[in-house]
PDB file of N, CA and C in Angstrom:
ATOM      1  N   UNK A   1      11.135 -17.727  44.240  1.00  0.00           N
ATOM      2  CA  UNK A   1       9.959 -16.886  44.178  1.00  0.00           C
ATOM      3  C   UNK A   1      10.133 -15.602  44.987  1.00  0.00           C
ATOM      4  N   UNK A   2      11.326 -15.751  46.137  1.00  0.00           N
ATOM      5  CA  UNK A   2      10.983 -14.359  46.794  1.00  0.00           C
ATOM      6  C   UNK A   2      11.485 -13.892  46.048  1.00  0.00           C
ATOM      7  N   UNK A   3      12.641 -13.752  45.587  1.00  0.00           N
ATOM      8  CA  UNK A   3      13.544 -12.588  44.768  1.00  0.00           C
ATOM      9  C   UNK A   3      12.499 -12.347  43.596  1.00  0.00           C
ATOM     10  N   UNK A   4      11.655 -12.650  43.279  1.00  0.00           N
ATOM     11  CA  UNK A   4      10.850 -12.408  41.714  1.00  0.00           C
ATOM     12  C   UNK A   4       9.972 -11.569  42.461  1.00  0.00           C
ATOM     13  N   UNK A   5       8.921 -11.653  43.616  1.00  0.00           N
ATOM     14  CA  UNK A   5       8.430 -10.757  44.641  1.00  0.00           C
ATOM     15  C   UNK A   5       8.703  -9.539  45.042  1.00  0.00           C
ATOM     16  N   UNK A   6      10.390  -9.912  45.407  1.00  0.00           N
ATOM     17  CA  UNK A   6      10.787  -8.755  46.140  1.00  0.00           C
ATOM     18  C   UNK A   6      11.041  -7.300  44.877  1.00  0.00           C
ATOM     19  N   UNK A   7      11.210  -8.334  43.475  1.00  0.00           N
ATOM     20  CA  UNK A   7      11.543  -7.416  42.412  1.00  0.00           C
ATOM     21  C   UNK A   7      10.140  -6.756  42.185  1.00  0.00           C
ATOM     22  N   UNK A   8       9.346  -7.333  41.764  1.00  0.00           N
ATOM     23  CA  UNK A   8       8.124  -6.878  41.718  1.00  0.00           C
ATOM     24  C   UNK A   8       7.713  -5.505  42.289  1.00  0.00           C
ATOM     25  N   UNK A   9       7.917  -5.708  43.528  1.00  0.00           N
ATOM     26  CA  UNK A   9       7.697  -4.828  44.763  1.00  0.00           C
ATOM     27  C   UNK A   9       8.349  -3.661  45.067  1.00  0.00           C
ATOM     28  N   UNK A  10       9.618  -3.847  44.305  1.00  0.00           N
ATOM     29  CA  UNK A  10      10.846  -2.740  44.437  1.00  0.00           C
ATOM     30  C   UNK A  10       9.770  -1.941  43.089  1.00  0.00           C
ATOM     31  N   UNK A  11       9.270  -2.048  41.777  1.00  0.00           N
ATOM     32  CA  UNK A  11       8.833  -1.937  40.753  1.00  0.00           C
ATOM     33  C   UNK A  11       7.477  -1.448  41.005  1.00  0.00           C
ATOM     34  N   UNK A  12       6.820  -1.964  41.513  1.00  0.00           N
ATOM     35  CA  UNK A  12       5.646  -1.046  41.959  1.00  0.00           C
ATOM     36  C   UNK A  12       5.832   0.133  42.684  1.00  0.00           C
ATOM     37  N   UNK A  13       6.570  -0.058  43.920  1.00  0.00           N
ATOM     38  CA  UNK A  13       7.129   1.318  44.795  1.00  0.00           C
ATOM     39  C   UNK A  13       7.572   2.064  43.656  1.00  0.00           C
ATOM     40  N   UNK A  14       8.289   2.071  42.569  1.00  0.00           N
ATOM     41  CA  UNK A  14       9.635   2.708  41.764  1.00  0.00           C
ATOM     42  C   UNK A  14       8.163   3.659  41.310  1.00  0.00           C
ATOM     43  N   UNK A  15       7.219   2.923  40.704  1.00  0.00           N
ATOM     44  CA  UNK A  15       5.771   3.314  39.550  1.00  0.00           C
ATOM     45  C   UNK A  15       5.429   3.945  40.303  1.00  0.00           C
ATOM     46  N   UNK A  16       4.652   3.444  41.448  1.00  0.00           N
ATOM     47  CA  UNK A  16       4.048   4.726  42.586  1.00  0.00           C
ATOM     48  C   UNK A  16       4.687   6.226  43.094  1.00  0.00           C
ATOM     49  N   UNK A  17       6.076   5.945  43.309  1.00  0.00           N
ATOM     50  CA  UNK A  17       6.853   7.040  43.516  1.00  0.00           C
ATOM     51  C   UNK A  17       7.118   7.794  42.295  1.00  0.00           C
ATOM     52  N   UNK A  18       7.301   7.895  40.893  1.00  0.00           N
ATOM     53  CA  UNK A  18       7.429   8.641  40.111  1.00  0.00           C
ATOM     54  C   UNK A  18       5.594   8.834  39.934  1.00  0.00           C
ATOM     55  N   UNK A  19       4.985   8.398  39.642  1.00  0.00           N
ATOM     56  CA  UNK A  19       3.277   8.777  39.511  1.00  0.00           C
ATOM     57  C   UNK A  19       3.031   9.524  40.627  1.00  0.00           C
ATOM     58  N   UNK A  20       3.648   9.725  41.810  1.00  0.00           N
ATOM     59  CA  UNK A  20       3.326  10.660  42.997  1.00  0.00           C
ATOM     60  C   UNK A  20       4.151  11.807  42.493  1.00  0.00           C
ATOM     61  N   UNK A  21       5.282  11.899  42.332  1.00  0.00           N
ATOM     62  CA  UNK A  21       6.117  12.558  42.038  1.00  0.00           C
ATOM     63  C   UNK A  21       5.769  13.451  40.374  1.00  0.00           C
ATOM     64  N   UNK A  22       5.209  12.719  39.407  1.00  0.00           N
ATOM     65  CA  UNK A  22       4.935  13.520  37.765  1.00  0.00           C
ATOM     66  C   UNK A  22       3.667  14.341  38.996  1.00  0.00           C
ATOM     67  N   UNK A  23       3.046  14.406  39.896  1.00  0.00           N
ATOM     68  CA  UNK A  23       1.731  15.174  39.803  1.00  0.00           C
ATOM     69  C   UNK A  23       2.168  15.844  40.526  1.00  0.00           C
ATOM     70  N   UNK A  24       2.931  15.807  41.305  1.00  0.00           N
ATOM     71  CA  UNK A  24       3.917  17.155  42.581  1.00  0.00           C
ATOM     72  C   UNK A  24       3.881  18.009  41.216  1.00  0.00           C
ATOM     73  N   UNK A  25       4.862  17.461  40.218  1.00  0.00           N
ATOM     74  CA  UNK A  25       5.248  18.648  39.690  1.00  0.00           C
ATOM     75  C   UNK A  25       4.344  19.273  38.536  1.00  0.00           C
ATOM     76  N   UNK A  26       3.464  18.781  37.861  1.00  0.00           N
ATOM     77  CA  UNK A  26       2.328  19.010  37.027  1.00  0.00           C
ATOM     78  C   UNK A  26       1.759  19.863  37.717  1.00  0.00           C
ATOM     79  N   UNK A  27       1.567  20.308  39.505  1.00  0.00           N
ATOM     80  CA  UNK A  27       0.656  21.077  40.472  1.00  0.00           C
ATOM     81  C   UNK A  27       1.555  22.061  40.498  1.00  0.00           C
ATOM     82  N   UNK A  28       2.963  21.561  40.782  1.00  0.00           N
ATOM     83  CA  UNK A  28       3.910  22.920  41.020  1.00  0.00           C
ATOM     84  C   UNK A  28       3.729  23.680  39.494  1.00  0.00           C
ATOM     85  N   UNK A  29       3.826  23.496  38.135  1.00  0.00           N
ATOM     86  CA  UNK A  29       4.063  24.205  37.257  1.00  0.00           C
ATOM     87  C   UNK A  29       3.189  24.669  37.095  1.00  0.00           C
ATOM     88  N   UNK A  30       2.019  24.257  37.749  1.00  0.00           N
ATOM     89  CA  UNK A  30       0.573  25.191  37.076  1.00  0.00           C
ATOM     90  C   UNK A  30       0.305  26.625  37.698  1.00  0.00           C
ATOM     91  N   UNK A  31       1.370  26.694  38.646  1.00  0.00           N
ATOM     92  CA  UNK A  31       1.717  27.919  39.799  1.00  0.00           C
ATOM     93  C   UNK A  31       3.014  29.034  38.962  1.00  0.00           C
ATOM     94  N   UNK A  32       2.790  29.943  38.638  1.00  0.00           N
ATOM     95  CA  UNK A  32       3.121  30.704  37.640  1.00  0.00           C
ATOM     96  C   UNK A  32       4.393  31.347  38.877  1.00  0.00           C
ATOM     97  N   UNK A  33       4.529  31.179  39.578  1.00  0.00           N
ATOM     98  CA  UNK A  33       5.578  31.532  40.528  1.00  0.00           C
ATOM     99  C   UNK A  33       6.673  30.194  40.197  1.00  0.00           C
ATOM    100  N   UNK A  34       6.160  29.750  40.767  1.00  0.00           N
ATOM    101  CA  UNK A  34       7.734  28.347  40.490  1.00  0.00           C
ATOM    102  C   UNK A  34       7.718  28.197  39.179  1.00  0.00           C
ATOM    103  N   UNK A  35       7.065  28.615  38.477  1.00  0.00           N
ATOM    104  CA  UNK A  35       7.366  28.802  36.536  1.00  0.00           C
ATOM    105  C   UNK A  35       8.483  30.130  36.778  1.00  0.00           C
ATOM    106  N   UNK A  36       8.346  31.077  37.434  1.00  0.00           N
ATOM    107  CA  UNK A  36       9.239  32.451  37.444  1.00  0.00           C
ATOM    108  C   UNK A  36      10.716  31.891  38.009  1.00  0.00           C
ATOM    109  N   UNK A  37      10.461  31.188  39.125  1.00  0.00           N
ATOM    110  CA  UNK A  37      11.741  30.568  40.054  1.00  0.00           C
ATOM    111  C   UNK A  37      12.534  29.554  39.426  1.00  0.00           C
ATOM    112  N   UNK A  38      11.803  28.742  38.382  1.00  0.00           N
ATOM    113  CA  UNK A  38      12.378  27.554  37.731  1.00  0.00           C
ATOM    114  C   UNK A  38      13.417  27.970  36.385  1.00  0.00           C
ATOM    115  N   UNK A  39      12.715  29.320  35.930  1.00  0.00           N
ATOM    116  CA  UNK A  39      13.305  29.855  34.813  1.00  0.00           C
ATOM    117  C   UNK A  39      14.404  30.673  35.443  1.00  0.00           C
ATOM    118  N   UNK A  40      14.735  31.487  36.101  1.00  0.00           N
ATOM    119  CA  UNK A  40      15.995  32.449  37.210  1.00  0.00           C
ATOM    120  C   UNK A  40      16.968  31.240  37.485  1.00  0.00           C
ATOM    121  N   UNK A  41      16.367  29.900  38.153  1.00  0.00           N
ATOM    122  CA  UNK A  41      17.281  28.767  38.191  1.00  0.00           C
ATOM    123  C   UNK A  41      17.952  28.005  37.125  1.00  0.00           C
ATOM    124  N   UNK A  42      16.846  28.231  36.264  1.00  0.00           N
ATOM    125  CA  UNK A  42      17.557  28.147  34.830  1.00  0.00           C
ATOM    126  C   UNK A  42      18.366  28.745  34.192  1.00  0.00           C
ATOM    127  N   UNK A  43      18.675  29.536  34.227  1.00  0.00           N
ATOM    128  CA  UNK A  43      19.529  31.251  33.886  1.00  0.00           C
ATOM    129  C   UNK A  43      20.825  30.896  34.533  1.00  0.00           C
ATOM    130  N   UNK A  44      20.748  30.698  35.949  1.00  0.00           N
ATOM    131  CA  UNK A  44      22.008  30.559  36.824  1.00  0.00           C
ATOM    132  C   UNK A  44      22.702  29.437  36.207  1.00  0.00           C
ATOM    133  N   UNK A  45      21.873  28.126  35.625  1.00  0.00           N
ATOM    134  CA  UNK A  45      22.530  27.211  35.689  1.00  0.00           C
ATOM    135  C   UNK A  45      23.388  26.977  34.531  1.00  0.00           C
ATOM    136  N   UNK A  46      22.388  27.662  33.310  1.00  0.00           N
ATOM    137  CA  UNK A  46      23.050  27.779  32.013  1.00  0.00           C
ATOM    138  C   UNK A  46      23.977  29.033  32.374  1.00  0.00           C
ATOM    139  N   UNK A  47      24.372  29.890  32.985  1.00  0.00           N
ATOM    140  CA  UNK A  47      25.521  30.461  33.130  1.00  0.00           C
ATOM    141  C   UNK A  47      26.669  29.981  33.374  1.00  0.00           C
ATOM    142  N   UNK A  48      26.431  29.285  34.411  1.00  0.00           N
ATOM    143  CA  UNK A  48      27.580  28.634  35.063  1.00  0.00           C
ATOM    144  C   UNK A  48      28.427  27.466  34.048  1.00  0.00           C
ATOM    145  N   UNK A  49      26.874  26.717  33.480  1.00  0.00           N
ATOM    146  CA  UNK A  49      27.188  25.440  32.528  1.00  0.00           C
ATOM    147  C   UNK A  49      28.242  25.988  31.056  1.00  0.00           C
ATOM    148  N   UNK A  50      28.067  27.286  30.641  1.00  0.00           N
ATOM    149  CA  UNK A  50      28.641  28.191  29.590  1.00  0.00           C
ATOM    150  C   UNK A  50      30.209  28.730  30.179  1.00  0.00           C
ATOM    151  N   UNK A  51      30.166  29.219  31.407  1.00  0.00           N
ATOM    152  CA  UNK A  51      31.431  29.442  31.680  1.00  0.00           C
ATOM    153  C   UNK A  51      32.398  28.028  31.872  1.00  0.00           C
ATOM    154  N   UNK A  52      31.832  27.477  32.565  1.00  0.00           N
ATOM    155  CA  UNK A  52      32.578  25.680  32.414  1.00  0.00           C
ATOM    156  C   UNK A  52      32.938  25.276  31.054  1.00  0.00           C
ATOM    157  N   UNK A  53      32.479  25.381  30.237  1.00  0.00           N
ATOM    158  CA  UNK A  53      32.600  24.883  29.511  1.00  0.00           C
ATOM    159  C   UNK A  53      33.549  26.280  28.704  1.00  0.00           C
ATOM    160  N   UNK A  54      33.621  27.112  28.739  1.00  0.00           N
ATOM    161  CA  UNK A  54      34.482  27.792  28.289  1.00  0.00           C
ATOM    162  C   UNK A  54      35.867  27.786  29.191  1.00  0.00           C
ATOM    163  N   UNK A  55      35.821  27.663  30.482  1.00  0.00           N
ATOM    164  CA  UNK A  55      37.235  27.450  30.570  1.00  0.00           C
ATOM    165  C   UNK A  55      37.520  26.184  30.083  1.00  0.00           C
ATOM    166  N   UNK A  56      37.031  25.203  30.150  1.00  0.00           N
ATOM    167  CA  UNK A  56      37.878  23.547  29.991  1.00  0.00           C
ATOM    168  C   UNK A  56      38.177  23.747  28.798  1.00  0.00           C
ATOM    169  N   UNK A  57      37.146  24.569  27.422  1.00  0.00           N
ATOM    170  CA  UNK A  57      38.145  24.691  26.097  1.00  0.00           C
ATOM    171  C   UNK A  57      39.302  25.660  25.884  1.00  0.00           C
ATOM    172  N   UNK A  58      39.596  26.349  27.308  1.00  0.00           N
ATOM    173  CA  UNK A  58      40.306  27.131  27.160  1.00  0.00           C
ATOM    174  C   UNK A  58      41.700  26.082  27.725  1.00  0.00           C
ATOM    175  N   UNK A  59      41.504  25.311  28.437  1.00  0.00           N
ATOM    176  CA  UNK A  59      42.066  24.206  29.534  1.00  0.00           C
ATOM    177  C   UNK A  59      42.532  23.605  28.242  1.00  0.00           C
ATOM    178  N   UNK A  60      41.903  22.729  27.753  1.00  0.00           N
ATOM    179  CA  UNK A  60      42.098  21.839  26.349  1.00  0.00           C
ATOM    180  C   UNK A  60      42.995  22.426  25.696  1.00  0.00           C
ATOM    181  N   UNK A  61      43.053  23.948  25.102  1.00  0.00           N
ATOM    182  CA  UNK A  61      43.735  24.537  23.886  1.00  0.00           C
ATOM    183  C   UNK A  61      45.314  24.377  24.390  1.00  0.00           C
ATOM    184  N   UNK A  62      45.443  24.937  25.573  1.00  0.00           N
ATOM    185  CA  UNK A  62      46.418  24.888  26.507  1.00  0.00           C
ATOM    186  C   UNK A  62      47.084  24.140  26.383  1.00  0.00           C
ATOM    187  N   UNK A  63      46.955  22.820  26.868  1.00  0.00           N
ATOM    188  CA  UNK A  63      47.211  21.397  27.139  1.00  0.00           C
ATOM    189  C   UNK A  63      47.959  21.045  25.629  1.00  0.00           C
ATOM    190  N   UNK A  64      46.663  21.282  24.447  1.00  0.00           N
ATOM    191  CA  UNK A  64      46.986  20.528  23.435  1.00  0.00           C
ATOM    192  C   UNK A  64      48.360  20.980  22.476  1.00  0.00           C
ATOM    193  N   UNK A  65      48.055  22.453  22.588  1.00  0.00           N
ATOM    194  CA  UNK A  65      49.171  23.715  22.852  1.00  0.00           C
ATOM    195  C   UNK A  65      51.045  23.624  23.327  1.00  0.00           C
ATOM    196  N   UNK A  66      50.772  23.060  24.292  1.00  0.00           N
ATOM    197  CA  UNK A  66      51.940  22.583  25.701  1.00  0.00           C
ATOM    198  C   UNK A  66      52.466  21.392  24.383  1.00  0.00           C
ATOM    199  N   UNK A  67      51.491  20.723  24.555  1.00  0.00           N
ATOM    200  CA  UNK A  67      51.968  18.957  24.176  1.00  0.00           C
ATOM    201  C   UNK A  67      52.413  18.773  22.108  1.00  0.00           C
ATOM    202  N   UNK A  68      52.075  20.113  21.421  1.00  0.00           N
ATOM    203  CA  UNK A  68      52.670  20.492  20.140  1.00  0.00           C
ATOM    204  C   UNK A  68      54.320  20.857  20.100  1.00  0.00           C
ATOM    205  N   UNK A  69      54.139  21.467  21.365  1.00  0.00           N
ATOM    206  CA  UNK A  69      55.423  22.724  21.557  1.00  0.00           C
ATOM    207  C   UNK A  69      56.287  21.416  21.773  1.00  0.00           C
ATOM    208  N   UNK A  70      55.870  20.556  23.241  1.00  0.00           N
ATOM    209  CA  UNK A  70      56.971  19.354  23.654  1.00  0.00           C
ATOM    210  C   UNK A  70      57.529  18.512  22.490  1.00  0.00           C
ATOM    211  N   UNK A  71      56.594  18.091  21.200  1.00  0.00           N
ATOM    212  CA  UNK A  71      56.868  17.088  20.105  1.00  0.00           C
ATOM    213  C   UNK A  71      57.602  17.688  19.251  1.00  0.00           C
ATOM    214  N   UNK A  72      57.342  18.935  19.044  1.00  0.00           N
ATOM    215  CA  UNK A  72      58.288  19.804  17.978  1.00  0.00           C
ATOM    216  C   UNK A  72      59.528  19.790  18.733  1.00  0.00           C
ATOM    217  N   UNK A  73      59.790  20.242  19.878  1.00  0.00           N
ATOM    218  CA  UNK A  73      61.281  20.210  20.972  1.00  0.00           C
ATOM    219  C   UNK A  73      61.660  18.647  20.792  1.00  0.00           C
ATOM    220  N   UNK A  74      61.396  17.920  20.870  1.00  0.00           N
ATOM    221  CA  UNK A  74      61.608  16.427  20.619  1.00  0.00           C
ATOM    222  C   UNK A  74      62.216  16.154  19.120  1.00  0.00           C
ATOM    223  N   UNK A  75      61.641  16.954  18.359  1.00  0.00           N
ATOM    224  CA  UNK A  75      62.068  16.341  16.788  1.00  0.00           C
ATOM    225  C   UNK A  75      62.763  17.608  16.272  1.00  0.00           C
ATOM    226  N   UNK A  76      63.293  18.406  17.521  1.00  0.00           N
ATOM    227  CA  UNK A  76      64.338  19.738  16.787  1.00  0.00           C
ATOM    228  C   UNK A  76      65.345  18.685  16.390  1.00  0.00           C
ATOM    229  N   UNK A  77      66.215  18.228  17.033  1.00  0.00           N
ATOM    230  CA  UNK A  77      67.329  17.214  17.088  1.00  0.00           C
ATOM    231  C   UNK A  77      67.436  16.437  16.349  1.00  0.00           C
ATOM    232  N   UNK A  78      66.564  15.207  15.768  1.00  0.00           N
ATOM    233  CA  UNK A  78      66.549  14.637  15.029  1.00  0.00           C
ATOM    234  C   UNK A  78      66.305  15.091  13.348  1.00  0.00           C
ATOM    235  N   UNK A  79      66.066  16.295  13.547  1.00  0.00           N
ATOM    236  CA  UNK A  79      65.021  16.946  12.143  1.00  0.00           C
ATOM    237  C   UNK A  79      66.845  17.097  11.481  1.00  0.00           C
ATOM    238  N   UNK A  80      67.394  18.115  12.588  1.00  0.00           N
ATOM    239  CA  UNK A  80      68.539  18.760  12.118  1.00  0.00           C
ATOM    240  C   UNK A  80      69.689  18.137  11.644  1.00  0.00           C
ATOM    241  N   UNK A  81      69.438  16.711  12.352  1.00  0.00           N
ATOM    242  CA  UNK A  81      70.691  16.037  12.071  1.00  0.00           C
ATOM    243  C   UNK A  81      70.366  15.266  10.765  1.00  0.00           C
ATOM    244  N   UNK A  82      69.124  15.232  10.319  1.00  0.00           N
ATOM    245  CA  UNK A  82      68.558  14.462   9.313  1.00  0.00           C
ATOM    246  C   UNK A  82      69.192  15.428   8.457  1.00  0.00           C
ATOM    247  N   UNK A  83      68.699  16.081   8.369  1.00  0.00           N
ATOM    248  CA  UNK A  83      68.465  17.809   7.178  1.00  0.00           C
ATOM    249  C   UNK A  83      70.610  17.774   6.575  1.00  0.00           C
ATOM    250  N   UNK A  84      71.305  17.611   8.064  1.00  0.00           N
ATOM    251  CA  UNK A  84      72.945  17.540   8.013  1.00  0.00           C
ATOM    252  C   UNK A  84      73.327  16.308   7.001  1.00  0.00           C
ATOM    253  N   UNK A  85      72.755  15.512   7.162  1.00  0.00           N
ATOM    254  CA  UNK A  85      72.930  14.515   6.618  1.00  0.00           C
ATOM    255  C   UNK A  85      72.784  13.974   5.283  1.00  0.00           C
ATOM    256  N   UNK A  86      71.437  15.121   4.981  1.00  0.00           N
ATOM    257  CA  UNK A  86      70.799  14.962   3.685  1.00  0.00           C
ATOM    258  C   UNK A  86      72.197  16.480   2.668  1.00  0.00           C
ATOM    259  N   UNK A  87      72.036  17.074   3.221  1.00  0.00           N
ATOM    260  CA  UNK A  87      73.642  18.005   2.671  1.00  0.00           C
ATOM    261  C   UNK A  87      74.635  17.674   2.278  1.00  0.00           C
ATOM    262  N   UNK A  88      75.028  16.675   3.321  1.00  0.00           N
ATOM    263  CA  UNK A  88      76.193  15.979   3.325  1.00  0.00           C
ATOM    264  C   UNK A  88      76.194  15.412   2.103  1.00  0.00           C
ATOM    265  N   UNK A  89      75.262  14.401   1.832  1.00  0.00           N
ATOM    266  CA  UNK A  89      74.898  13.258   0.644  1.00  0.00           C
ATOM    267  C   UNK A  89      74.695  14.480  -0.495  1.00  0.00           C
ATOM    268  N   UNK A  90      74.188  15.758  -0.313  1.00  0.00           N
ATOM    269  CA  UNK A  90      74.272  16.322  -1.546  1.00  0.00           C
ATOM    270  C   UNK A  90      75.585  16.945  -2.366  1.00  0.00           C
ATOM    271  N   UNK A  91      76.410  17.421  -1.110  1.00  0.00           N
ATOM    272  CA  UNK A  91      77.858  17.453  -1.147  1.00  0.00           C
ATOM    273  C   UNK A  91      78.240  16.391  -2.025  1.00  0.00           C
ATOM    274  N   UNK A  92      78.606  15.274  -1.491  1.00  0.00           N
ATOM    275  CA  UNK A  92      79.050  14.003  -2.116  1.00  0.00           C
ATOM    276  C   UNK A  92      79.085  13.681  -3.464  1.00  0.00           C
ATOM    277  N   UNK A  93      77.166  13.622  -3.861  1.00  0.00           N
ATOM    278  CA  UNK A  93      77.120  13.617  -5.028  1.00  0.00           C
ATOM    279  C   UNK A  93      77.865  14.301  -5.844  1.00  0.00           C
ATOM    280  N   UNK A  94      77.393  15.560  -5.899  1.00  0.00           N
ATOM    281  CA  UNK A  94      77.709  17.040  -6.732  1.00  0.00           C
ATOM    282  C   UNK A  94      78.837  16.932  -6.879  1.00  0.00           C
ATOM    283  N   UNK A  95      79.746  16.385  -6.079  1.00  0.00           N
ATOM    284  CA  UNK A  95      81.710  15.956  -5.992  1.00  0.00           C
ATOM    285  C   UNK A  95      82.353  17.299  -6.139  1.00  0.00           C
TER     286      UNK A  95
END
């Protein structure tokens, strides 16, 4: 029973604290100043959130870029000796 209590209790505090908390801010927005301050903070944040996100796709292209170049360098060697090989056999045939 305590632990069903103590949950309870954690759950009421949780209700009370956001119901204290929705009317903080329902009072703050009705104040046309922290409507001015909330939107400038907004501005900054979607700036920042736009440049982030433009370098990491710039980060990504890079990366994905790098790791094309490495697989193609990987299958120069094998491509060529294939390609030699396939000549060879055409040689042969043709007699």
């Amino acid at each position: 029973m305590a632990g069903r209590t103590k949950r309870l209790a954690k759950a009421v505090v949780a209700l009370a604290t956001s119901a204290v908390v929705q009317k903080a801010v329902r009072r703050a927005a009705a104040d046309p100043r922290v409507r001015k301050k909330a939107a400038e903070v907004g501005k900054v944040v979607r700036a920042k959130a736009k440049s982030a996100g433009k370098a990491a796709g710039k980060r990504a292209a890079a990366l994905a870029e790098e790791a094309g170049a490495r697989a193609a360098r990987k299958l120069a060697g094998p491509r060529k000796a294939a390609g030699k090989r396939i000549k060879r056999l055409g040689k042969v045939v043709a007699g």
